[in-house]
N, C-alpha and C. Protein backbone atom coordinates (compact mmCIF):
# COMPACT_ATOMS: atom_id res chain seq x y z
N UNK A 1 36.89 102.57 60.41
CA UNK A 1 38.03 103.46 60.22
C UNK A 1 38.82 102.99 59.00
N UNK A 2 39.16 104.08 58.10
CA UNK A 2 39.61 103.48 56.93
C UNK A 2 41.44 103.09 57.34
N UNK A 3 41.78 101.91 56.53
CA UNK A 3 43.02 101.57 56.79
C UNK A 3 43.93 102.04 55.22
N UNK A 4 44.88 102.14 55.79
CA UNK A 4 46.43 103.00 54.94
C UNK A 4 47.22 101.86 54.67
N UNK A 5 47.57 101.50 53.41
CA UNK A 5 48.64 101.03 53.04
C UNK A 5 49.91 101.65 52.86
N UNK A 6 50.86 101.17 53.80
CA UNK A 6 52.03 101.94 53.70
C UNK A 6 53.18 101.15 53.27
N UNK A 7 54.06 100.80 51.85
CA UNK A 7 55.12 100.35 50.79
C UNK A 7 56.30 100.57 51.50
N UNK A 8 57.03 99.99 51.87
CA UNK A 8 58.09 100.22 51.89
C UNK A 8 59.26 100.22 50.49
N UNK A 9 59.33 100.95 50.05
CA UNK A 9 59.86 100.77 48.86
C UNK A 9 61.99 101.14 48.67
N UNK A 10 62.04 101.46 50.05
CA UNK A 10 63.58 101.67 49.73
C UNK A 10 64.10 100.31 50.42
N UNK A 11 65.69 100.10 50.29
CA UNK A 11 66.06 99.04 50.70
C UNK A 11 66.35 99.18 52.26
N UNK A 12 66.12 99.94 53.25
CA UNK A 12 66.20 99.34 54.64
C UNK A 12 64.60 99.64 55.23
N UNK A 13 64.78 98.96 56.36
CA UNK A 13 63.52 98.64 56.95
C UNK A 13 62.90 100.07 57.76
N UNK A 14 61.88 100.62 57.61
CA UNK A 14 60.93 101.67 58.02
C UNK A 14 60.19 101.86 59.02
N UNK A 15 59.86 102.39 59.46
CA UNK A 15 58.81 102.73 61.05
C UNK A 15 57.60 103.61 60.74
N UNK A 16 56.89 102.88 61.51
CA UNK A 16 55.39 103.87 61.17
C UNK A 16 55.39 103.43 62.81
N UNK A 17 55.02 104.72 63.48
CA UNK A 17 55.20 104.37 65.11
C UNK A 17 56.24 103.45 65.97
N UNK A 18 55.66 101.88 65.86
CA UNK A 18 56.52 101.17 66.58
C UNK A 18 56.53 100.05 66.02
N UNK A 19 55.79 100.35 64.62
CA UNK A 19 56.15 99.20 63.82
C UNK A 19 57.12 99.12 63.02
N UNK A 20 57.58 98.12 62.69
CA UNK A 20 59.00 97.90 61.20
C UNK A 20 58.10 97.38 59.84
N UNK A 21 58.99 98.39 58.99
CA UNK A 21 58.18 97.59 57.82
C UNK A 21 59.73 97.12 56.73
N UNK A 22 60.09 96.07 56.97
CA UNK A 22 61.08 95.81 56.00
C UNK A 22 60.78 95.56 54.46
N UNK A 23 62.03 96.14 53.71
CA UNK A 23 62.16 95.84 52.73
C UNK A 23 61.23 95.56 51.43
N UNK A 24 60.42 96.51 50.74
CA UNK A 24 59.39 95.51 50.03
C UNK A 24 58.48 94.87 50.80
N UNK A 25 58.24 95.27 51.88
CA UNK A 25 56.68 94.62 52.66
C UNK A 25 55.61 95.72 52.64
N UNK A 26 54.36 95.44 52.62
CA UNK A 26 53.24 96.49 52.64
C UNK A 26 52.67 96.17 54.05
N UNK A 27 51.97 97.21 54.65
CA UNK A 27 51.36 97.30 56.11
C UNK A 27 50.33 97.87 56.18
N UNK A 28 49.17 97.43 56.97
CA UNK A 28 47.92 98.68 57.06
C UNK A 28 47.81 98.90 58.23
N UNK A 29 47.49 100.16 58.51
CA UNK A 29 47.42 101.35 59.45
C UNK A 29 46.17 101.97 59.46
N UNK A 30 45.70 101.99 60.64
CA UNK A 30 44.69 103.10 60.95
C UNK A 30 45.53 104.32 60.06
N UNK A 31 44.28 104.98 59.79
CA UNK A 31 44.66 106.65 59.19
C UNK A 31 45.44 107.69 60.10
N UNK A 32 44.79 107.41 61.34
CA UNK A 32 45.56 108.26 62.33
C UNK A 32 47.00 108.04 62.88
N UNK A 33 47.95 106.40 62.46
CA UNK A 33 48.59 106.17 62.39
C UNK A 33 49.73 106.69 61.84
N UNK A 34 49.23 106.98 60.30
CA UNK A 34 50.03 107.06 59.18
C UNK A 34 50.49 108.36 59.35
N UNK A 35 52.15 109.21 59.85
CA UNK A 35 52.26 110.47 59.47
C UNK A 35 52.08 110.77 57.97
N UNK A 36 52.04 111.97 57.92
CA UNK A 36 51.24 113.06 56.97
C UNK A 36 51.67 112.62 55.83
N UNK A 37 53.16 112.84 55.99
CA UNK A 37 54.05 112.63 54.52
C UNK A 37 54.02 111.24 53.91
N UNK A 38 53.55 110.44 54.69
CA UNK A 38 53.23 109.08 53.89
C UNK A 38 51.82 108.68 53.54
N UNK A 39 51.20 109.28 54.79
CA UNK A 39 49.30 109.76 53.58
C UNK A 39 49.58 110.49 52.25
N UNK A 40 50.47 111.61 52.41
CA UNK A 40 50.23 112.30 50.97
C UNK A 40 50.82 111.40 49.80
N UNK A 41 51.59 111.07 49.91
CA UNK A 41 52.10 109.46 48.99
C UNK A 41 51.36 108.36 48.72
N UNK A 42 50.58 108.10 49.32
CA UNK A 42 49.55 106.80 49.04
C UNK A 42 48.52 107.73 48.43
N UNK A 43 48.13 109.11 49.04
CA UNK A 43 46.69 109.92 48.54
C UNK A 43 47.06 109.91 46.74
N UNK A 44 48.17 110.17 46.59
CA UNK A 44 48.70 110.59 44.96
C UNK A 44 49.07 109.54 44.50
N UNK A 45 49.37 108.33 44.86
CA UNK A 45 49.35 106.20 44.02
C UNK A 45 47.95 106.31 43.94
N UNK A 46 47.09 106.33 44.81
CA UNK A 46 45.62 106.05 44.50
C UNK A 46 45.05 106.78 43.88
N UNK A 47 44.85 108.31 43.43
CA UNK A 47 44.57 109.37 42.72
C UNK A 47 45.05 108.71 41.19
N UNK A 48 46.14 108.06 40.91
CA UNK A 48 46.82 108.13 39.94
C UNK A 48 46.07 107.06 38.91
N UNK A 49 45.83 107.36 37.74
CA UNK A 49 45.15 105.98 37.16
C UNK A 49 45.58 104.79 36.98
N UNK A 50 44.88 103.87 37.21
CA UNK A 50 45.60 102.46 36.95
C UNK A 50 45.63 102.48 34.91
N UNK A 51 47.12 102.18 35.12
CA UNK A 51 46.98 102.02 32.86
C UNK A 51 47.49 100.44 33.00
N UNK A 52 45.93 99.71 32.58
CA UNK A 52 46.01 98.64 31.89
C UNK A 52 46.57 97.78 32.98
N UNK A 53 46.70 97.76 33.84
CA UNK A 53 47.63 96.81 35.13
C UNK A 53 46.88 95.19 34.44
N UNK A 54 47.91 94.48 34.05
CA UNK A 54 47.19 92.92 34.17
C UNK A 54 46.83 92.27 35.45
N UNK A 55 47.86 92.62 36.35
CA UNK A 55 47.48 92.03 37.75
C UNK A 55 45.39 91.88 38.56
N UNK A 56 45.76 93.26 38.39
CA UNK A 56 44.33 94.03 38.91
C UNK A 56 43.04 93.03 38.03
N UNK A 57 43.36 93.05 36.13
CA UNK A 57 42.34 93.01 35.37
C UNK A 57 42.15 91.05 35.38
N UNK A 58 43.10 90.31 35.80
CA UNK A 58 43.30 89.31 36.42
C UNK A 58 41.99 88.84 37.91
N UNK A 59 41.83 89.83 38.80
CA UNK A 59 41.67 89.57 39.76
C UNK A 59 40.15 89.80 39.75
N UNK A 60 39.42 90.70 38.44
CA UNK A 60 38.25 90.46 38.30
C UNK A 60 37.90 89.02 37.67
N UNK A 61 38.49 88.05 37.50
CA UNK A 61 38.10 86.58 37.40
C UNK A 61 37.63 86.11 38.57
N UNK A 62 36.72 84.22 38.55
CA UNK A 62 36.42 83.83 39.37
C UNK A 62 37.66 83.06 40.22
N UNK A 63 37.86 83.17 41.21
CA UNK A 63 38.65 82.13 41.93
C UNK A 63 39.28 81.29 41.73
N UNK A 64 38.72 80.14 41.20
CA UNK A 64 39.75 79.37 39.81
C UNK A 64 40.23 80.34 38.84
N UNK A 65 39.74 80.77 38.10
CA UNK A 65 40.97 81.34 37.74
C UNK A 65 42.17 82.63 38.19
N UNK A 66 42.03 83.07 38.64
CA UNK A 66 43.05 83.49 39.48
C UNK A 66 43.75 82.51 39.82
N UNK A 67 43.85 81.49 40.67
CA UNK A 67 44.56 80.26 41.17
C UNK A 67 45.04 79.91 40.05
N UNK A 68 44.31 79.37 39.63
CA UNK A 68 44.99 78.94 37.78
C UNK A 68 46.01 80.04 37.70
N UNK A 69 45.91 81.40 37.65
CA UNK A 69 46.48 81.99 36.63
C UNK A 69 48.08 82.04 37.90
N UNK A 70 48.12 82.06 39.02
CA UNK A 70 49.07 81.90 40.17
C UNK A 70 50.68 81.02 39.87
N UNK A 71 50.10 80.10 38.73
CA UNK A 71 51.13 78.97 38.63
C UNK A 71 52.25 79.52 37.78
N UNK A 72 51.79 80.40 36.84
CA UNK A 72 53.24 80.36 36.26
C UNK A 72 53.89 82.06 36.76
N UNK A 73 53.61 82.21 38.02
CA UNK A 73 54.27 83.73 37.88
C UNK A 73 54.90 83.62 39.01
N UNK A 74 55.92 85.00 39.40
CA UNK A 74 57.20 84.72 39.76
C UNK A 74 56.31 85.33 40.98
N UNK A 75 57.36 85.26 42.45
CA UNK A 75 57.04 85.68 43.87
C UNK A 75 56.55 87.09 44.10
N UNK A 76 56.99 87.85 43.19
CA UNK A 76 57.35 89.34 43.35
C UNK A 76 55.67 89.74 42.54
N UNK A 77 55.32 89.25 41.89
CA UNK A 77 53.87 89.64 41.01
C UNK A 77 52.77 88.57 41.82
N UNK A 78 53.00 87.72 42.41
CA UNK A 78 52.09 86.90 43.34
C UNK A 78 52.15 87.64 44.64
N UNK A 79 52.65 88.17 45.18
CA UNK A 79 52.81 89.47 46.06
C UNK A 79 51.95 90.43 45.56
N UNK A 80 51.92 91.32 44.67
CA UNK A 80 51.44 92.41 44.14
C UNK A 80 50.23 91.88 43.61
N UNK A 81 49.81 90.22 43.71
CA UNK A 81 48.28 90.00 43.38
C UNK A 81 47.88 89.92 44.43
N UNK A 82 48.56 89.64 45.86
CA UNK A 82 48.21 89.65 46.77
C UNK A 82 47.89 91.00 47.55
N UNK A 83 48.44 92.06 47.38
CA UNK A 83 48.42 92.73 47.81
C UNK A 83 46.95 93.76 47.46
N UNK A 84 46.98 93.43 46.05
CA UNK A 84 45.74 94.12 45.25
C UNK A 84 44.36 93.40 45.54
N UNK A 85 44.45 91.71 45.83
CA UNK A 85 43.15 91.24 46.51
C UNK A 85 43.09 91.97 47.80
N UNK A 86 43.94 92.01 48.45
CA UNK A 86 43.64 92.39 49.97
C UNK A 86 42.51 93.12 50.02
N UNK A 87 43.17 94.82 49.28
CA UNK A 87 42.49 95.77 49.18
C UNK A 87 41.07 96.14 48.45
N UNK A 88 40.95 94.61 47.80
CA UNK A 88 39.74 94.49 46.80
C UNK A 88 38.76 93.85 47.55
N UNK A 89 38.27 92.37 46.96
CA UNK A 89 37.61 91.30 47.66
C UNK A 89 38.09 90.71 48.53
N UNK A 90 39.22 90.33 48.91
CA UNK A 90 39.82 89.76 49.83
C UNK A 90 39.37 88.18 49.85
N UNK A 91 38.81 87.45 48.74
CA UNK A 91 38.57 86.14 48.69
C UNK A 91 39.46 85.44 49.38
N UNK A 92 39.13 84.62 50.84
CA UNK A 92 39.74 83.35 51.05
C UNK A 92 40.75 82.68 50.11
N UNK A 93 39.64 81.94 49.25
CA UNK A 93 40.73 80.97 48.73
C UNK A 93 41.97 81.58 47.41
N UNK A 94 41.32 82.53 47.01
CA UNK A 94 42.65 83.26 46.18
C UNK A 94 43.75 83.96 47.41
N UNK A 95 43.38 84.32 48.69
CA UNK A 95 44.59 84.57 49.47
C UNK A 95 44.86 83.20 50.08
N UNK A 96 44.56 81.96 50.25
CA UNK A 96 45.48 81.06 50.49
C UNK A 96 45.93 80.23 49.85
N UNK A 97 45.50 80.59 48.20
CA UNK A 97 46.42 80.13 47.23
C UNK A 97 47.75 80.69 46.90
N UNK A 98 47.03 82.33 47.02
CA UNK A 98 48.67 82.96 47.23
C UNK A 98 50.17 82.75 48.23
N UNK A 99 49.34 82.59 49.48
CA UNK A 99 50.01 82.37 50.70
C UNK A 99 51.03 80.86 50.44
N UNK A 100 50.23 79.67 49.82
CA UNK A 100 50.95 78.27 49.46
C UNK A 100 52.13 78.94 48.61
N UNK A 101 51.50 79.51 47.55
CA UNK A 101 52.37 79.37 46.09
C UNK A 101 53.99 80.26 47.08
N UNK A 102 53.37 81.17 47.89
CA UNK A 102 54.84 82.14 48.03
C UNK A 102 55.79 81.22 49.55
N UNK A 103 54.50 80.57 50.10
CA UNK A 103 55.65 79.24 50.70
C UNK A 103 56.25 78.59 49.98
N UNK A 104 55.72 78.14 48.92
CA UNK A 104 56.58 77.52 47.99
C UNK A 104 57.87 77.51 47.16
N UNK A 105 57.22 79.09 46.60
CA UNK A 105 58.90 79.85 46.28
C UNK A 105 59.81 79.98 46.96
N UNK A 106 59.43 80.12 48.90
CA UNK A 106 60.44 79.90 49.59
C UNK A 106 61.35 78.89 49.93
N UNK A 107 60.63 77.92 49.83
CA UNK A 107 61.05 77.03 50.21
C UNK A 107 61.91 75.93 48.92
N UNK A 108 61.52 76.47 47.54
CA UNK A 108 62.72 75.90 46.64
C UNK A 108 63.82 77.19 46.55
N UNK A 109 63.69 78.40 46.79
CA UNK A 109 64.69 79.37 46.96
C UNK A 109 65.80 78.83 47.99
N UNK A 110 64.96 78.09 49.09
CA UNK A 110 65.98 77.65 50.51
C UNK A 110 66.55 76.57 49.85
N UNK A 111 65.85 75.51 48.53
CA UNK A 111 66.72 74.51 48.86
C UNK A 111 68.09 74.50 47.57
N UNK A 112 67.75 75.86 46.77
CA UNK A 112 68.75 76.25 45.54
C UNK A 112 69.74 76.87 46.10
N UNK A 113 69.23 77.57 47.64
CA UNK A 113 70.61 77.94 48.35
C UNK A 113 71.18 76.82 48.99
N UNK A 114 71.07 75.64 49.90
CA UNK A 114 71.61 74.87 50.47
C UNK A 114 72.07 73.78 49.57
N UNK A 115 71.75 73.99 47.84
CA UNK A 115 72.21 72.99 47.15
C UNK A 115 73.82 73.54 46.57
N UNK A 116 73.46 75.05 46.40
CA UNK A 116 74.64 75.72 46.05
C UNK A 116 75.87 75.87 47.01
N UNK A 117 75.46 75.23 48.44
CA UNK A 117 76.61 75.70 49.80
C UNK A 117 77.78 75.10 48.82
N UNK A 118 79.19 75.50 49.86
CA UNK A 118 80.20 74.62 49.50
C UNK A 118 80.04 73.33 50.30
N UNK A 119 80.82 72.14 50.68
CA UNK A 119 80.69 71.17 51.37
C UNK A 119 81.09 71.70 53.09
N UNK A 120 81.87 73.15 52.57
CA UNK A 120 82.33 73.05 54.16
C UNK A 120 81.54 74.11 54.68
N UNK A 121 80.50 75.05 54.24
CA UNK A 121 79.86 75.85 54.20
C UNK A 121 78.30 74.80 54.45
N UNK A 122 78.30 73.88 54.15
CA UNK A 122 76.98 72.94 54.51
C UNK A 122 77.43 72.51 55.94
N UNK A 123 78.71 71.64 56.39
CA UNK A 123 78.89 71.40 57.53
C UNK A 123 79.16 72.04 58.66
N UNK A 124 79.01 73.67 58.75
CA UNK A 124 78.98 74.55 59.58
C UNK A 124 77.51 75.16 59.82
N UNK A 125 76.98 75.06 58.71
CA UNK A 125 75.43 75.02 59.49
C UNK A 125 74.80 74.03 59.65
N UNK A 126 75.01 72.94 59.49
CA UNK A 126 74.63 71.81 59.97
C UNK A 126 75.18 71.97 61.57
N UNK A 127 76.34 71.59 61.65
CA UNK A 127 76.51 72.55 63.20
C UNK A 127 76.09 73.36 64.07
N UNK A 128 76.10 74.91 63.20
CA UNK A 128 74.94 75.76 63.62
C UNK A 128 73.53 75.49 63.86
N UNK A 129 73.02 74.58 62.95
CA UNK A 129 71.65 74.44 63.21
C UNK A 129 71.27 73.48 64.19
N UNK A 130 72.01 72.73 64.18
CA UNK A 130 71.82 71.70 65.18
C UNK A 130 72.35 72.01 66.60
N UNK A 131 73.15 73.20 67.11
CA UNK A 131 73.05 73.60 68.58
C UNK A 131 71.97 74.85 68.52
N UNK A 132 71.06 75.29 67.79
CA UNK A 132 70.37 75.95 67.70
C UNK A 132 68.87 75.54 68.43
N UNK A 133 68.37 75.84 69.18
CA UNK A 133 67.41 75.31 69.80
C UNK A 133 66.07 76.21 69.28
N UNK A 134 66.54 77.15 68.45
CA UNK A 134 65.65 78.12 67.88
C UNK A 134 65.32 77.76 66.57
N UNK A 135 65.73 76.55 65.88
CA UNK A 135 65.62 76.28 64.58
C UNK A 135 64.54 76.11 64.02
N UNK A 136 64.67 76.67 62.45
CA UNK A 136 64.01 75.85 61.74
C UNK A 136 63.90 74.81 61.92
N UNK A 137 62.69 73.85 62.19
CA UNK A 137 63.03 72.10 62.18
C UNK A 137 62.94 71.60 60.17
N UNK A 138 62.33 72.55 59.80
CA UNK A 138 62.00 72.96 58.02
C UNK A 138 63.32 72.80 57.60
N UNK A 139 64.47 73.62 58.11
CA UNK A 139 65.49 73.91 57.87
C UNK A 139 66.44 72.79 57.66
N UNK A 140 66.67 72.39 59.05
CA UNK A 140 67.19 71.70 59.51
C UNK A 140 67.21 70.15 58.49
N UNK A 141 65.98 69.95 58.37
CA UNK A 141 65.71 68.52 57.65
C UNK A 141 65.99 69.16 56.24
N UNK A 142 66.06 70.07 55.81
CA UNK A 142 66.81 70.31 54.23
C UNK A 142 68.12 69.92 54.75
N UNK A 143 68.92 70.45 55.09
CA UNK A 143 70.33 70.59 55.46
C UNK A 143 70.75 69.14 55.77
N UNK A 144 69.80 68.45 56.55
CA UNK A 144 70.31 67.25 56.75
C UNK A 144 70.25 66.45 55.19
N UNK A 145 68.88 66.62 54.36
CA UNK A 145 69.12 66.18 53.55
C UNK A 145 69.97 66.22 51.48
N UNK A 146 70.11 67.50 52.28
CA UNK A 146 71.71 67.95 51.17
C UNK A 146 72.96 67.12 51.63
N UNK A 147 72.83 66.97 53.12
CA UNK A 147 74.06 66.12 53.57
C UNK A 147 74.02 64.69 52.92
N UNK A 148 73.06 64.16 53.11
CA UNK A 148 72.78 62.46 53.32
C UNK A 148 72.95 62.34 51.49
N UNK A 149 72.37 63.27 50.80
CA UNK A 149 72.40 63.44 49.32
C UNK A 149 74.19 63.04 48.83
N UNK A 150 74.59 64.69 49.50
CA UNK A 150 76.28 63.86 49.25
C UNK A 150 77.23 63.43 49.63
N UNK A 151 76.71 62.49 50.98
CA UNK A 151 77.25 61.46 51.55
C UNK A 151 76.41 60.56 51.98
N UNK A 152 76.11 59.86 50.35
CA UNK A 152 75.05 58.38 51.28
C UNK A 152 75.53 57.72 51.95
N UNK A 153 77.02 57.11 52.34
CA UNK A 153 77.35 56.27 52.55
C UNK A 153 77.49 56.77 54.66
N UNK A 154 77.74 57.89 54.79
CA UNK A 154 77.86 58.95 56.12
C UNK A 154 76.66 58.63 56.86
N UNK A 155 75.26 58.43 56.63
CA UNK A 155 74.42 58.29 57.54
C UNK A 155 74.17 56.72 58.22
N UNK A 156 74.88 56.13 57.59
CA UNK A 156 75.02 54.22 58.22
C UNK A 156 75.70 54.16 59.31
């Protein structure tokens, strides 16, 4: 059964049955899934010619390079290489090179936000996180260590 990619492309989160598709996330769907008006939208992206896409002309390389080529590009185009392997070859190791690289971006995005807190804006989620039994433990050990950063002398 062929599967439907369905974009969320506006800024709140979308429903295809009983699923959510937030923000800039892509989803596949059985065909019979997809109402009409969002088949006819994907039928006319795919109809449409690709002009020159680097992403795509990228992804006819071998594996190394793709990976290679992964390092210097931003989250939002490592997404959209990801998204275009899916639907292509679907190579393993170019999707869990992608998968690292966009943990990665997350995870210095998390620590450019917890470097930017104020001091009293760090010690309220340090609070928060720590009666949180739902936590990040990821989290958590950033936060602790923005603390210990600017108060070495506080953890003795």
């Amino acid at each position: 059964m062929n599967k439907i990619p369905v974009h969320n492309k506006t800024a709140m989160p979308m429903y295809v049955g009983a699923t959510m598709i937030l923000p800039g996330e892509t989803r596949h769907f059985d065909e019979h899934e997809v109402p009409h008006h969002l088949r006819q939208k994907q039928e006319e992206e795919q109809s449409a010619p690709a002009l020159n896409n680097p992403l795509a002309d990228l992804l006819k390389g071998s594996v190394a390079e793709v990976v290679a080529a992964l390092a210097g590009m931003n989250a939002a185009d490592i997404e959209r290489v990801g998204d275009l392997e899916q639907q292509g070859k679907a190579r393993k190791g170019i999707l869990s090179a992608i998968a690292e690289k966009l943990l990665n971006h997350a995870a210095d995005e998390r620590a450019q936000l917890i470097a930017a807190m104020s001091d009293e804006a760090l010690a309220a989620a340090l609070t928060e996180a720590g009666t949180d039994i739902n936590v990040n433990p990821e989290y958590l050990a950033a936060l602790e260590a923005e603390a210990a950063k600017r108060n070495p002398g506080a953890t003795e």
